[in-house]
Structures are given as C-alpha cells and as structure tokens.
PDB file of N, CA and C in Angstrom:
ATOM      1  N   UNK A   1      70.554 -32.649 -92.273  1.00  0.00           N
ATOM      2  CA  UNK A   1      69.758 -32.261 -91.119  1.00  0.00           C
ATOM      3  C   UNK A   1      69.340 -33.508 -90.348  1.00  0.00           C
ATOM      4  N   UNK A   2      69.559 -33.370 -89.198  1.00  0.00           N
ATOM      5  CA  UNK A   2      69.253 -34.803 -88.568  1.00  0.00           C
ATOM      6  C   UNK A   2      67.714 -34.236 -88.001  1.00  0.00           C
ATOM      7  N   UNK A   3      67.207 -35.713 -87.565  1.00  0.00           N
ATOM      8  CA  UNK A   3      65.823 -35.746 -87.212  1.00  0.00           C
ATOM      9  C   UNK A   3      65.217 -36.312 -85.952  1.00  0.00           C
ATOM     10  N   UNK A   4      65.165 -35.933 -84.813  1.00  0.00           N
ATOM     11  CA  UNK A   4      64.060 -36.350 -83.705  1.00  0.00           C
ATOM     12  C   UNK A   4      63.150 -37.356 -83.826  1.00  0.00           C
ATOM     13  N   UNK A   5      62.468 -37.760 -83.590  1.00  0.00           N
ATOM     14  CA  UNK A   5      61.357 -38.618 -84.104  1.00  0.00           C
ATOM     15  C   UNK A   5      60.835 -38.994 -82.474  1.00  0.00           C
ATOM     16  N   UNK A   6      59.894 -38.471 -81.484  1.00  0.00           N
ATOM     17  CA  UNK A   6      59.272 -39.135 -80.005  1.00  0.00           C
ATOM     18  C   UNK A   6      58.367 -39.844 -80.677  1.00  0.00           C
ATOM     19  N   UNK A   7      58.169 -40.670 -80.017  1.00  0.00           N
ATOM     20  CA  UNK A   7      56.618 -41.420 -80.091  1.00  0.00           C
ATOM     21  C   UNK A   7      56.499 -42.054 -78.088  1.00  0.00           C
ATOM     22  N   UNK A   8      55.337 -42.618 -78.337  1.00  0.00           N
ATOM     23  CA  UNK A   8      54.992 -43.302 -76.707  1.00  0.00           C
ATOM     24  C   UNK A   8      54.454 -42.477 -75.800  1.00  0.00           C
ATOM     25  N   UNK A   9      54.411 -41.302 -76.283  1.00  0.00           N
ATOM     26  CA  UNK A   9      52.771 -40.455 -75.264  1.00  0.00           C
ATOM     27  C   UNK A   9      51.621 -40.725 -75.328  1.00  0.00           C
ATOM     28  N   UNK A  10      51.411 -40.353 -74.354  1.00  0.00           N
ATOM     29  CA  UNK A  10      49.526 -40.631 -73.798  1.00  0.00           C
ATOM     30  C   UNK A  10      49.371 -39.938 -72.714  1.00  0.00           C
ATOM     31  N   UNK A  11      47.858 -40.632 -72.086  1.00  0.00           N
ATOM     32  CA  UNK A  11      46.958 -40.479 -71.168  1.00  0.00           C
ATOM     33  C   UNK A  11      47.063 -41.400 -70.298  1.00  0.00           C
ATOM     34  N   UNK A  12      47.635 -41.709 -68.746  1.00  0.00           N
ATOM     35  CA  UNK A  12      47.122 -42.798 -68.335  1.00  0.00           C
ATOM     36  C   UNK A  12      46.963 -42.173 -67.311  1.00  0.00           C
ATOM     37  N   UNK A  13      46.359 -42.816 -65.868  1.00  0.00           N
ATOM     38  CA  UNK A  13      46.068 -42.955 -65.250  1.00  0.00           C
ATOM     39  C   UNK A  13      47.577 -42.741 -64.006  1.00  0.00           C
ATOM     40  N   UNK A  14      47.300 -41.772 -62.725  1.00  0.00           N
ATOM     41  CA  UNK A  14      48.337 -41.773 -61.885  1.00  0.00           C
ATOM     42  C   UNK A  14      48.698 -43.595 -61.098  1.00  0.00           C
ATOM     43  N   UNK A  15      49.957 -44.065 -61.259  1.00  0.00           N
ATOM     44  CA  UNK A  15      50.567 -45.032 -60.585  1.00  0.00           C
ATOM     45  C   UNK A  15      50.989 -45.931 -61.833  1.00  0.00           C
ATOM     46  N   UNK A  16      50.151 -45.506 -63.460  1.00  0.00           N
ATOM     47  CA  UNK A  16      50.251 -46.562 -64.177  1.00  0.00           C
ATOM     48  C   UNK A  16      52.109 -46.164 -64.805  1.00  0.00           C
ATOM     49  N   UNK A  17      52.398 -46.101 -66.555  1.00  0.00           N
ATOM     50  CA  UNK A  17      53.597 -46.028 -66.879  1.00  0.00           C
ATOM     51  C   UNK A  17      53.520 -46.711 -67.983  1.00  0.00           C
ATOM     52  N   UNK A  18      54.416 -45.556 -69.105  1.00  0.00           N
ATOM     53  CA  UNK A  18      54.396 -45.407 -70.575  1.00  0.00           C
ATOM     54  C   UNK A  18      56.406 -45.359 -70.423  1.00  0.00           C
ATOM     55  N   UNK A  19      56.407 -46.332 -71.936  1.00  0.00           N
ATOM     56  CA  UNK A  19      57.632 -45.607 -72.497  1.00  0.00           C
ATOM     57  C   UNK A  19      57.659 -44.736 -73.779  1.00  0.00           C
ATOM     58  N   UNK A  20      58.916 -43.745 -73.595  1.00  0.00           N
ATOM     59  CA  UNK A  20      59.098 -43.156 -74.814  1.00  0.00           C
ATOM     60  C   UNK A  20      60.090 -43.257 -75.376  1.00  0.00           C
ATOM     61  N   UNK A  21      59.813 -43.550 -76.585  1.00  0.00           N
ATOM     62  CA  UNK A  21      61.178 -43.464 -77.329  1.00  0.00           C
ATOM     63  C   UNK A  21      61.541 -42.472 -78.380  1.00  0.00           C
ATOM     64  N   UNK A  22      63.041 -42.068 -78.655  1.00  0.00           N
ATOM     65  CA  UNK A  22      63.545 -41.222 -79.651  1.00  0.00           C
ATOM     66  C   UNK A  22      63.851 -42.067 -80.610  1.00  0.00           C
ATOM     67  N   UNK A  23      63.890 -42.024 -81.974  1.00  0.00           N
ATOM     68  CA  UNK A  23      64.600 -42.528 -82.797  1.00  0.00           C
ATOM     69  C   UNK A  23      64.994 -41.301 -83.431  1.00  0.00           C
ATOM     70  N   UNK A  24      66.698 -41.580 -83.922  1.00  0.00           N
ATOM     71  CA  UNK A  24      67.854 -40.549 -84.828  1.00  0.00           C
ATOM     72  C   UNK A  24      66.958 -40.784 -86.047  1.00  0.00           C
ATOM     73  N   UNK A  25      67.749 -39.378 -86.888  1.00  0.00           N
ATOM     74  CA  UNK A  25      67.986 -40.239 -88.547  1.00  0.00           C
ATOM     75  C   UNK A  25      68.943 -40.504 -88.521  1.00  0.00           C
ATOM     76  N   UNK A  26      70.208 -39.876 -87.853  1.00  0.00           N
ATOM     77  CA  UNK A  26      71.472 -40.789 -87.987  1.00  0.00           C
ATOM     78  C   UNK A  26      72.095 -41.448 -86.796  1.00  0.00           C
ATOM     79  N   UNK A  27      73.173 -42.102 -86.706  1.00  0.00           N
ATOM     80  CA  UNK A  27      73.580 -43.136 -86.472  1.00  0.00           C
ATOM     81  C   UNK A  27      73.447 -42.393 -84.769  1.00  0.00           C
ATOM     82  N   UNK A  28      73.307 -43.425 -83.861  1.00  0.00           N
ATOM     83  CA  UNK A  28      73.357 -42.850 -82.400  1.00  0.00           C
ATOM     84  C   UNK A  28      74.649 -42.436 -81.697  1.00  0.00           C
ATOM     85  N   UNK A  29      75.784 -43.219 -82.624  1.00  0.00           N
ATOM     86  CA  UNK A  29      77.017 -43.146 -81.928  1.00  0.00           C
ATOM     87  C   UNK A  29      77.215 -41.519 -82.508  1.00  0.00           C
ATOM     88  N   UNK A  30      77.026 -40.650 -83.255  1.00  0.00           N
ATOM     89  CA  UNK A  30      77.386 -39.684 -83.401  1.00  0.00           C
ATOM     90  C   UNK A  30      76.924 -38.454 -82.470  1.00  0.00           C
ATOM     91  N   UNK A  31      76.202 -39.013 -81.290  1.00  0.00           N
ATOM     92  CA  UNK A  31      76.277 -38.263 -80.477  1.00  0.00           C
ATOM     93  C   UNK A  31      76.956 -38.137 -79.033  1.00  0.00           C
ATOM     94  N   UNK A  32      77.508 -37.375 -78.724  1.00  0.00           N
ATOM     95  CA  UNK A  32      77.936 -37.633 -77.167  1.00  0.00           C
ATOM     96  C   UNK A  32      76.651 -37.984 -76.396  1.00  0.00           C
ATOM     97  N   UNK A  33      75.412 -37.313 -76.229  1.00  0.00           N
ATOM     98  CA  UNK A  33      74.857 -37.939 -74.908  1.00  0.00           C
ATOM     99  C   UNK A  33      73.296 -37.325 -75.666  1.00  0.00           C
ATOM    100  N   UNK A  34      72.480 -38.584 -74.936  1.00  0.00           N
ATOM    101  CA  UNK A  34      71.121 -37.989 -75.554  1.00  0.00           C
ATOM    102  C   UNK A  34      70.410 -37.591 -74.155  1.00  0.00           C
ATOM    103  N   UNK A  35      69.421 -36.633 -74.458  1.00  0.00           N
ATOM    104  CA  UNK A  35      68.325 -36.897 -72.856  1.00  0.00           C
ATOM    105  C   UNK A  35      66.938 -36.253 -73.228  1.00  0.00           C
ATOM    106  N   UNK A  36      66.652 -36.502 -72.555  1.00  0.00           N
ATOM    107  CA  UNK A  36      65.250 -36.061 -72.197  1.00  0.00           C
ATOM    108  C   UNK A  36      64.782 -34.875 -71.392  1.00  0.00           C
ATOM    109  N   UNK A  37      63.945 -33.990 -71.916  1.00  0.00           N
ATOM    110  CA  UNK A  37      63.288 -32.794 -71.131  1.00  0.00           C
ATOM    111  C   UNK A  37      61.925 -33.107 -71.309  1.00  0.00           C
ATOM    112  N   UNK A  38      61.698 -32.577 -69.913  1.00  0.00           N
ATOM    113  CA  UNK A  38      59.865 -31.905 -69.887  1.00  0.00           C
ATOM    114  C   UNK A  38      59.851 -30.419 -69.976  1.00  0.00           C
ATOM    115  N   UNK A  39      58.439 -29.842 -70.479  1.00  0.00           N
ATOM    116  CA  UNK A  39      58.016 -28.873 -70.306  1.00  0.00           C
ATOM    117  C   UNK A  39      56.340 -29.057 -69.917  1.00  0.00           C
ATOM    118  N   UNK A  40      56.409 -27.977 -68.545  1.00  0.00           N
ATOM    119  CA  UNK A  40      54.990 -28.254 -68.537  1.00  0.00           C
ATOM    120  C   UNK A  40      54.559 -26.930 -68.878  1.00  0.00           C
ATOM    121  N   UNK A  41      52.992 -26.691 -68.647  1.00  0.00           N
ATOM    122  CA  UNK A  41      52.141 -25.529 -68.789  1.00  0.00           C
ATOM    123  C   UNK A  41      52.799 -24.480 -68.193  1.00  0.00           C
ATOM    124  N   UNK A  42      53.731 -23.113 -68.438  1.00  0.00           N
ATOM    125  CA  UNK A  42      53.933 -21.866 -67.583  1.00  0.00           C
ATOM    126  C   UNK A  42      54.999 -23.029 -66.973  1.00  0.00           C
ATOM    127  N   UNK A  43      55.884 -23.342 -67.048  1.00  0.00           N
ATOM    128  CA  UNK A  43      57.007 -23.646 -66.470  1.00  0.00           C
ATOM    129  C   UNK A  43      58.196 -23.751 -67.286  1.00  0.00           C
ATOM    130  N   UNK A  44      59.570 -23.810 -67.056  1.00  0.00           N
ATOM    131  CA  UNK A  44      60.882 -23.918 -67.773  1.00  0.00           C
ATOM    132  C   UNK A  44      60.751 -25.297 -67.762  1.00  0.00           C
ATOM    133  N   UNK A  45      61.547 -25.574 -69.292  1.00  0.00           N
ATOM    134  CA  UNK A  45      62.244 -26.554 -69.776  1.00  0.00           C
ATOM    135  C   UNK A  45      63.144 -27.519 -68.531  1.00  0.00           C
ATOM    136  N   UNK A  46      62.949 -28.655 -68.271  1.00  0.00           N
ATOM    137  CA  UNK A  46      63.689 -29.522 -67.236  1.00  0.00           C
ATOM    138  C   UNK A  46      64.154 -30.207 -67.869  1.00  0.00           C
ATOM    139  N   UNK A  47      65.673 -30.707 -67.832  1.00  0.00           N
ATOM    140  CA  UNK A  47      66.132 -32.106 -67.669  1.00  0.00           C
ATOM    141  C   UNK A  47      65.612 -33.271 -66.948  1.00  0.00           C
ATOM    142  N   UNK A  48      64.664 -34.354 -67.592  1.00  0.00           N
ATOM    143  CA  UNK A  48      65.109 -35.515 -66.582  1.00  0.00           C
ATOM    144  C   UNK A  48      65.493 -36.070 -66.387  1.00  0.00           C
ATOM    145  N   UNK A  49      66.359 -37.111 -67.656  1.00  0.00           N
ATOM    146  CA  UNK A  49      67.069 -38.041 -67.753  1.00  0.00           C
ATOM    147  C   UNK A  49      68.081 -37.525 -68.961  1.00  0.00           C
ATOM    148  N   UNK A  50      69.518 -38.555 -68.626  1.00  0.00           N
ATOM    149  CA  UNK A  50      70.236 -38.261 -69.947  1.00  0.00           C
ATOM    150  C   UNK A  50      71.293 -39.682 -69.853  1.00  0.00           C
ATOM    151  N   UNK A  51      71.919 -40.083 -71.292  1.00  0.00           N
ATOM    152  CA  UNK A  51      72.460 -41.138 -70.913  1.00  0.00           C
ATOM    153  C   UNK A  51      74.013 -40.481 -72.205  1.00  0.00           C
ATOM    154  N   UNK A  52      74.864 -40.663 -71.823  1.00  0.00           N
ATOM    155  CA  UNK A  52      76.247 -40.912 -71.990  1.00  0.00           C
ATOM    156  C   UNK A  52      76.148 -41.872 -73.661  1.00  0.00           C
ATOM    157  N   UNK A  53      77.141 -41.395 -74.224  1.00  0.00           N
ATOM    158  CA  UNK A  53      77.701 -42.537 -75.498  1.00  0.00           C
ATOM    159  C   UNK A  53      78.283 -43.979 -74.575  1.00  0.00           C
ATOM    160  N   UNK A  54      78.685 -43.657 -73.231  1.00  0.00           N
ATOM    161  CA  UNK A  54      79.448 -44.718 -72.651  1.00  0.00           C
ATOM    162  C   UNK A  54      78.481 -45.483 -72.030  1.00  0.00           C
ATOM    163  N   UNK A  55      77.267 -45.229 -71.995  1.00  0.00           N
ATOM    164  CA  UNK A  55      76.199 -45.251 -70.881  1.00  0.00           C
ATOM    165  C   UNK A  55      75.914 -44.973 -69.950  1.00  0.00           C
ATOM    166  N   UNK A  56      76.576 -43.806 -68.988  1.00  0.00           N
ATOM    167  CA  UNK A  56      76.601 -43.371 -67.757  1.00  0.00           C
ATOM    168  C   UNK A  56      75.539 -42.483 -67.868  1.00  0.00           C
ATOM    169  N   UNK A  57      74.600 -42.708 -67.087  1.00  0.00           N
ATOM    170  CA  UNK A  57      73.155 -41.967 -66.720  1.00  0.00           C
ATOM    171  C   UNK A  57      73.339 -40.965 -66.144  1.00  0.00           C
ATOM    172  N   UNK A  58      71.993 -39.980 -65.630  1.00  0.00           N
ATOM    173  CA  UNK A  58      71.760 -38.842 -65.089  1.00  0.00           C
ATOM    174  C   UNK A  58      70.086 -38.861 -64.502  1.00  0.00           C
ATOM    175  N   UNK A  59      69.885 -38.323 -63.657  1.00  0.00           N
ATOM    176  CA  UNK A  59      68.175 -38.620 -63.067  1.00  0.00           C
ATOM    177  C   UNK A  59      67.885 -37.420 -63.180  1.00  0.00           C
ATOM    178  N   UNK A  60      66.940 -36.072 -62.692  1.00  0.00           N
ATOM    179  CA  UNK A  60      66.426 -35.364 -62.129  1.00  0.00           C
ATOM    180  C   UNK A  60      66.142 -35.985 -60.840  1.00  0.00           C
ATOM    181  N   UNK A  61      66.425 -35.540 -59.571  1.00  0.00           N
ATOM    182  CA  UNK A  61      65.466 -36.289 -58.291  1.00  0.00           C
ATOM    183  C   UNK A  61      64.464 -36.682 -58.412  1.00  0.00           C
ATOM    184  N   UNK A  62      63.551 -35.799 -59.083  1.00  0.00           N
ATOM    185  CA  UNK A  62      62.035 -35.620 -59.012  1.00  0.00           C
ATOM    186  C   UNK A  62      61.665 -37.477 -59.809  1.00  0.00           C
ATOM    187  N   UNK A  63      62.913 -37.912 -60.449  1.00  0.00           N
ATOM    188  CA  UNK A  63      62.209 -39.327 -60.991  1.00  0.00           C
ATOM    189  C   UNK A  63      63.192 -40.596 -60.880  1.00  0.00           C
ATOM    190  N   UNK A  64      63.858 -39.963 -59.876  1.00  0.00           N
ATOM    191  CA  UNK A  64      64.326 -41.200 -59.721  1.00  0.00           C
ATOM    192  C   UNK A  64      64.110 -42.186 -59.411  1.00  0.00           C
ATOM    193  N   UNK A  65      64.309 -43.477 -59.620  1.00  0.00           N
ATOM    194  CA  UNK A  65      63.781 -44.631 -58.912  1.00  0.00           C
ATOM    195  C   UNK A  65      62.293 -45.164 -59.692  1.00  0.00           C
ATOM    196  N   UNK A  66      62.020 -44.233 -60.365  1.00  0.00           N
ATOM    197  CA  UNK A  66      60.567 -44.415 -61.281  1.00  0.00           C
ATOM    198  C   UNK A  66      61.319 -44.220 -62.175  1.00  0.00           C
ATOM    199  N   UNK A  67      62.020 -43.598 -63.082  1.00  0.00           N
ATOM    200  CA  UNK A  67      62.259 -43.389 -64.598  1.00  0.00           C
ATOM    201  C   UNK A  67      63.667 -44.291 -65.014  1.00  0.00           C
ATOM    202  N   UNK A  68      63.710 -44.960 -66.220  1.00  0.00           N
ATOM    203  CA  UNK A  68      65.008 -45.253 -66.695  1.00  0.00           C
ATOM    204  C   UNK A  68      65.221 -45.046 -67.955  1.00  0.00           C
ATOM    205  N   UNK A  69      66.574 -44.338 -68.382  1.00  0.00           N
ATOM    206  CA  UNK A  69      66.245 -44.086 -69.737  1.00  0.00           C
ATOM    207  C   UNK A  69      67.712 -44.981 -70.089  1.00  0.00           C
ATOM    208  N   UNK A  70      67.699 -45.470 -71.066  1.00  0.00           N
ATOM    209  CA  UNK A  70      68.237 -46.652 -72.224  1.00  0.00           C
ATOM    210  C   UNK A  70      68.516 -46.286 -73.627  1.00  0.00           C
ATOM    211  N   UNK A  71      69.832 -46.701 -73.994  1.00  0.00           N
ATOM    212  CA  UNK A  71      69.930 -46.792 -75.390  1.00  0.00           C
ATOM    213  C   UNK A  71      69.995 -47.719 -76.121  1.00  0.00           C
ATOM    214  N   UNK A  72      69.235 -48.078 -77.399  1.00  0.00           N
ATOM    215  CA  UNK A  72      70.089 -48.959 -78.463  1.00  0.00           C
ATOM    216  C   UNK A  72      70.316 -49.012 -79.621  1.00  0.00           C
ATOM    217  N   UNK A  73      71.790 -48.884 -79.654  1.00  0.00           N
ATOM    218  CA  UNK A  73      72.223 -48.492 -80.527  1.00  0.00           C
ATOM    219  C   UNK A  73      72.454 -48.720 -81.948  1.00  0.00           C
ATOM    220  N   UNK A  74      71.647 -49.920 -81.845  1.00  0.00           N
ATOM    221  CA  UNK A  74      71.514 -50.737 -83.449  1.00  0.00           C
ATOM    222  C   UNK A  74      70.288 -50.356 -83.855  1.00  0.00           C
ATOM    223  N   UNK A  75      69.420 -49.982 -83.157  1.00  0.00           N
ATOM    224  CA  UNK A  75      68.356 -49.592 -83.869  1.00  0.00           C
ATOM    225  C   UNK A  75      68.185 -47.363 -83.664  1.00  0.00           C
ATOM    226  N   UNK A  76      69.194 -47.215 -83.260  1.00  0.00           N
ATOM    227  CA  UNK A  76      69.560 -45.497 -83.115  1.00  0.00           C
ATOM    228  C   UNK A  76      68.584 -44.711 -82.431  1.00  0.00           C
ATOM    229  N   UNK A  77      68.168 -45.292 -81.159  1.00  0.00           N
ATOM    230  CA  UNK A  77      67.012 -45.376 -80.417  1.00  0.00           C
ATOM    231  C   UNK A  77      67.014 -44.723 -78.900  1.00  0.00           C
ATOM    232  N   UNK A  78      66.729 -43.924 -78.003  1.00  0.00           N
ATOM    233  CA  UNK A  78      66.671 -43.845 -76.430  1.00  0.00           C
ATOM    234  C   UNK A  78      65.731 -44.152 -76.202  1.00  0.00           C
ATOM    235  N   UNK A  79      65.041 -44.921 -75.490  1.00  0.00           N
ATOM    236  CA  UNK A  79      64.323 -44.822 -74.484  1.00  0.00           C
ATOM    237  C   UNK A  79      64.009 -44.369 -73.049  1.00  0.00           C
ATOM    238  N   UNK A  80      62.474 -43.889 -73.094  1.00  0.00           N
ATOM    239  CA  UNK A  80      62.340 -43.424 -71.525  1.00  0.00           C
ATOM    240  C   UNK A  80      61.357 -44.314 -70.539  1.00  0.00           C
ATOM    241  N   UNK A  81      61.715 -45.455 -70.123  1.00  0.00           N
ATOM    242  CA  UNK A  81      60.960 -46.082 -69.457  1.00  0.00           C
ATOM    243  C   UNK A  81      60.449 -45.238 -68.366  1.00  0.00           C
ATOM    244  N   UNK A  82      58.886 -45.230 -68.185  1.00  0.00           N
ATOM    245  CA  UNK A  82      58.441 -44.193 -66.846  1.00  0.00           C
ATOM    246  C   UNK A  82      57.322 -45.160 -66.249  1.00  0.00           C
ATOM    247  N   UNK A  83      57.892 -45.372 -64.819  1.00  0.00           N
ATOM    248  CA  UNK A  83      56.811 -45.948 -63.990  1.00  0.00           C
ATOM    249  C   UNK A  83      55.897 -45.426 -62.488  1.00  0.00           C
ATOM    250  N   UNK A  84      55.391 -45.630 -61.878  1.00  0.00           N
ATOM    251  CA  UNK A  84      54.550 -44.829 -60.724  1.00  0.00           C
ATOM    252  C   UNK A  84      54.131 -43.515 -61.313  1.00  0.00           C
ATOM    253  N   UNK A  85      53.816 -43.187 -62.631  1.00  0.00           N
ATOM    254  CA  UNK A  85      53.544 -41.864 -62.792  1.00  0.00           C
ATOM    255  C   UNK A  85      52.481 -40.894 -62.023  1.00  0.00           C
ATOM    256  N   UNK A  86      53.241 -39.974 -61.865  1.00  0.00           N
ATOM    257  CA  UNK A  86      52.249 -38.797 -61.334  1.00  0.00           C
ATOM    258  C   UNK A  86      51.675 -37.592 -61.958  1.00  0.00           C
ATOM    259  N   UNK A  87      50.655 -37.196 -60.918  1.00  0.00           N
ATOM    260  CA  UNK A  87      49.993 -35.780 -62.251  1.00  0.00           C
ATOM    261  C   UNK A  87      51.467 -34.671 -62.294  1.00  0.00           C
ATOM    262  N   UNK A  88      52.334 -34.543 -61.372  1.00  0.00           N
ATOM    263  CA  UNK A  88      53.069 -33.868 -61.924  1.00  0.00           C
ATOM    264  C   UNK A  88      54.270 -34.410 -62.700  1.00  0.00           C
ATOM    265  N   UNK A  89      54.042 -34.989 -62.999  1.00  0.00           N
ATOM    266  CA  UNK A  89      54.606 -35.601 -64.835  1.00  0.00           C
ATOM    267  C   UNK A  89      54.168 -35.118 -65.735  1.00  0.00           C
ATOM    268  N   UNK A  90      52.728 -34.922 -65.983  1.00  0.00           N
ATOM    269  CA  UNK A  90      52.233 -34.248 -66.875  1.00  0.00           C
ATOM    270  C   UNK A  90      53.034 -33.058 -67.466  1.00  0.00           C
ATOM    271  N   UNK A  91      53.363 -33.455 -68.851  1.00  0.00           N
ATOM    272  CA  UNK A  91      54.087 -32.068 -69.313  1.00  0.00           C
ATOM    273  C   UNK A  91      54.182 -32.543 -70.922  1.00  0.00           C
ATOM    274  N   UNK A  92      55.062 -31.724 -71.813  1.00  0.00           N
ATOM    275  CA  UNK A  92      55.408 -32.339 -72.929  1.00  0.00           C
ATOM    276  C   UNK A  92      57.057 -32.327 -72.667  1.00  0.00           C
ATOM    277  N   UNK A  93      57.504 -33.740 -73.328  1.00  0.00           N
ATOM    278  CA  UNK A  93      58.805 -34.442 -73.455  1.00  0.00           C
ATOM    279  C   UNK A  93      59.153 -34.411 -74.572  1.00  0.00           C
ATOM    280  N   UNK A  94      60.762 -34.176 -74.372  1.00  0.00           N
ATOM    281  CA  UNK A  94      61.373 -33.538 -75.900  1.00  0.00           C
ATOM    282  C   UNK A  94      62.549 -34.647 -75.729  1.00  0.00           C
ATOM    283  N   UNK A  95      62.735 -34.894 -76.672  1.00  0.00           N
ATOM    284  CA  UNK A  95      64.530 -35.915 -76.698  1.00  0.00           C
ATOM    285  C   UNK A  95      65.071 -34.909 -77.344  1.00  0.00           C
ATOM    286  N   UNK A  96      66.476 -34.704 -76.865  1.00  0.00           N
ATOM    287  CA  UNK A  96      67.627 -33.853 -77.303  1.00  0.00           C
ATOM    288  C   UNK A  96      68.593 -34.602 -77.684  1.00  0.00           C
ATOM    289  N   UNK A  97      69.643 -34.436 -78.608  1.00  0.00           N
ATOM    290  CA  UNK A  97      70.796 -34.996 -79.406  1.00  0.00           C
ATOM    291  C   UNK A  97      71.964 -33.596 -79.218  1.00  0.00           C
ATOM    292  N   UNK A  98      72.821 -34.040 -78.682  1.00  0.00           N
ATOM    293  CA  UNK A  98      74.022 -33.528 -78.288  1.00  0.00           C
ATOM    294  C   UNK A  98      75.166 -33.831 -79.157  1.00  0.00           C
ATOM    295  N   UNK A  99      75.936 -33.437 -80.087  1.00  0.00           N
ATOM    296  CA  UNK A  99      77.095 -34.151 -81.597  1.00  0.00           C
ATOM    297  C   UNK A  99      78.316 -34.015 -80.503  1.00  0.00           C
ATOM    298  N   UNK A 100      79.246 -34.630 -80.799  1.00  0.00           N
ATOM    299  CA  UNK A 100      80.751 -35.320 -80.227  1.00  0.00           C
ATOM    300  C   UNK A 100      81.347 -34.161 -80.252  1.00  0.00           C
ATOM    301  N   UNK A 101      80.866 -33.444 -81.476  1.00  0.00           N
ATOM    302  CA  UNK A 101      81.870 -32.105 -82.118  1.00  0.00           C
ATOM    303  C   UNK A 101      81.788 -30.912 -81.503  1.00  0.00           C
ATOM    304  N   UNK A 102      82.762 -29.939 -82.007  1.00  0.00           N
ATOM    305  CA  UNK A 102      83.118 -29.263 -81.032  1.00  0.00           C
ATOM    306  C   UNK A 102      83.113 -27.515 -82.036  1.00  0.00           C
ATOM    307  N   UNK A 103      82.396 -26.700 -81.535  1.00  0.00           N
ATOM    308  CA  UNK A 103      81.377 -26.603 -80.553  1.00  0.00           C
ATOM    309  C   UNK A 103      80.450 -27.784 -80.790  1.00  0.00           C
ATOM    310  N   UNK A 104      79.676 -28.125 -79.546  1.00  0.00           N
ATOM    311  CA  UNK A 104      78.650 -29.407 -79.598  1.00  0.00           C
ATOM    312  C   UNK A 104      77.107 -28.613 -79.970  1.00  0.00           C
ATOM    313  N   UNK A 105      76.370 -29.240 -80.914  1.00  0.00           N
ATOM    314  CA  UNK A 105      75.108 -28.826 -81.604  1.00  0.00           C
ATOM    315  C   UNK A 105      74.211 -29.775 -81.084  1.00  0.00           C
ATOM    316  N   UNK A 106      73.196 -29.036 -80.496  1.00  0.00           N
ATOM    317  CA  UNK A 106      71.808 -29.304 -79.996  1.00  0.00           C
ATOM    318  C   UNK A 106      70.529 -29.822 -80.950  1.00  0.00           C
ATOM    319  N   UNK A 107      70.465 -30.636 -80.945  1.00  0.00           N
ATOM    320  CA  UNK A 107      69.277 -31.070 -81.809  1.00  0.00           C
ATOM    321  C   UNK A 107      67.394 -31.533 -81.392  1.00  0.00           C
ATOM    322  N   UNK A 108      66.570 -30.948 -81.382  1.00  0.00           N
ATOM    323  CA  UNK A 108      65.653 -31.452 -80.631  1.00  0.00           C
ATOM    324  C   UNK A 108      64.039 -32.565 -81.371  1.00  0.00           C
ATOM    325  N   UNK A 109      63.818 -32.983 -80.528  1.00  0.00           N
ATOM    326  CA  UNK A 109      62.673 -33.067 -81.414  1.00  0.00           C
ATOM    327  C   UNK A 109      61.392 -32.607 -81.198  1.00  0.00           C
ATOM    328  N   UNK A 110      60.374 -33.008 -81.879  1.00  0.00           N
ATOM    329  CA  UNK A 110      59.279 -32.161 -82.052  1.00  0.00           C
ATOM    330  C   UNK A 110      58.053 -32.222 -80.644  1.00  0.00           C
ATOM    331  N   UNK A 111      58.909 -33.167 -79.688  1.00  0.00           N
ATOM    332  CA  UNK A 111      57.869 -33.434 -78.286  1.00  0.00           C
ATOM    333  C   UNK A 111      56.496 -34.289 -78.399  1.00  0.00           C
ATOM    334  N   UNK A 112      56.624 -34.630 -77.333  1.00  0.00           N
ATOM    335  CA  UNK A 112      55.202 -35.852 -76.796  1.00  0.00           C
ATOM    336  C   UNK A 112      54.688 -35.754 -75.638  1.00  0.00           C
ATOM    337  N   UNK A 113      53.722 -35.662 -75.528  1.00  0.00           N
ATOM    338  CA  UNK A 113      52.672 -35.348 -74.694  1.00  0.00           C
ATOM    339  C   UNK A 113      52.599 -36.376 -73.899  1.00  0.00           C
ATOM    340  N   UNK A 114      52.650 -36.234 -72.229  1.00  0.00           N
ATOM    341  CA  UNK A 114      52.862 -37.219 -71.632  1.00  0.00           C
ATOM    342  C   UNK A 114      51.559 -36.790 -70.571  1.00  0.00           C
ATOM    343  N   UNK A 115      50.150 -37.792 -70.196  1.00  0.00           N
ATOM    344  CA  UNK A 115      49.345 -36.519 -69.317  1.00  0.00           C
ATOM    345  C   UNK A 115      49.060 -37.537 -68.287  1.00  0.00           C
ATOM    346  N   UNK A 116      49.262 -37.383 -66.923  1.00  0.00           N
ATOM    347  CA  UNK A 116      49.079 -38.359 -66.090  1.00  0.00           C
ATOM    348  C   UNK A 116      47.889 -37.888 -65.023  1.00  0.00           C
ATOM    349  N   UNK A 117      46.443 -38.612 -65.297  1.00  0.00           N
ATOM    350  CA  UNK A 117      45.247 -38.279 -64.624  1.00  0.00           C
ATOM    351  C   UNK A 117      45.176 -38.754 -63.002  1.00  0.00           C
ATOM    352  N   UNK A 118      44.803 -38.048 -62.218  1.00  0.00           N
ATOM    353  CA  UNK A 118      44.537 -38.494 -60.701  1.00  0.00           C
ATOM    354  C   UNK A 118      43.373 -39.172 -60.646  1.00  0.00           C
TER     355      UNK A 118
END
C-alpha cells in the first residue's frame, strides 16, 4: 500500500506564501504524474497543479504565475511552492499519485489545510 504523507499547511495572512510538500512511501519514479487538488467548503475537488515523470507541468489559471509545483526525486518528494496567496486559496490540498500502469491507480493523501486570512 503506498502512502501520501502532506505536510506545510497553515494560516497566513493574504499576499504572504507557504510550501507544501508530498512525500511517497515509494519510489517517485513509479509514478507517471503527481498533482495537487484543492477542496474548499461546499465546492468540487480542483486540480491545481500537476507535474509529469518528465517534468512537464500543468497550472489551473486561477494560480498561475503564483504557484509552482516541483519534484525531487531522490528524496520521493512534490512540492507546492504558493506565493501572493489569497482568501480564495483557502481550501484543503490533497497530493495525488498516478502509477505508470495500466489501468493507472489513483492514490491520495490524507490533505492539508491551507487558510489564507484577509
């Protein structure tokens, strides 16, 4: 059973900026592509970011230019660098794990609370 692991939520303040990171239990290359969702209060699950085994990224509009998400792969890790945050950021963030294999299996983790005050 593989394992999720977020950490790097909080509370800050609108304009400030937190990272989050996923760590695997297993190896990162065994996935095709990792990313990131929000969920906020009474709303659907969003994509915001996602990054490729090759490294080829993905944004949501809503963060572009403020968000970058990163892998590394020696330590089996994504990151979500987030900067200019806004109150509508506020949500909880999930890292997802996507396997190479075929059918491809969804893996999530247990989410982090991300709350950005005006």
């Amino acid at each position: 059973q593989v394992q999720l692991v977020e950490s790097g939520g909080g509370l800050v303040q609108a304009g400030g900026s937190l990272r989050l990171s996923c760590t695997t239990s297993r190896s990162i290359l065994n996935f095709n592509r990792m990313d990131w969702y929000r969920q906020a209060p009474a709303k659907q699950r969003e994509l915001v970011a996602g990054i490729t085994s090759s490294g080829i990224t993905n944004y949501a509009e809503s963060v572009k230019g403020r968000f970058t998400i990163s892998r590394d792969n020696t330590k089996n890790t994504v990151y979500l660098q987030m900067n200019n945050l806004k109150p509508e950021d506020t949500a909880v963030y999930y890292c997802n794990a996507r396997t190479s294999a075929f059918p491809p299996y969804d893996y999530w983790g247990q989410g982090t609370q991300v709350t950005v005050s005006s």
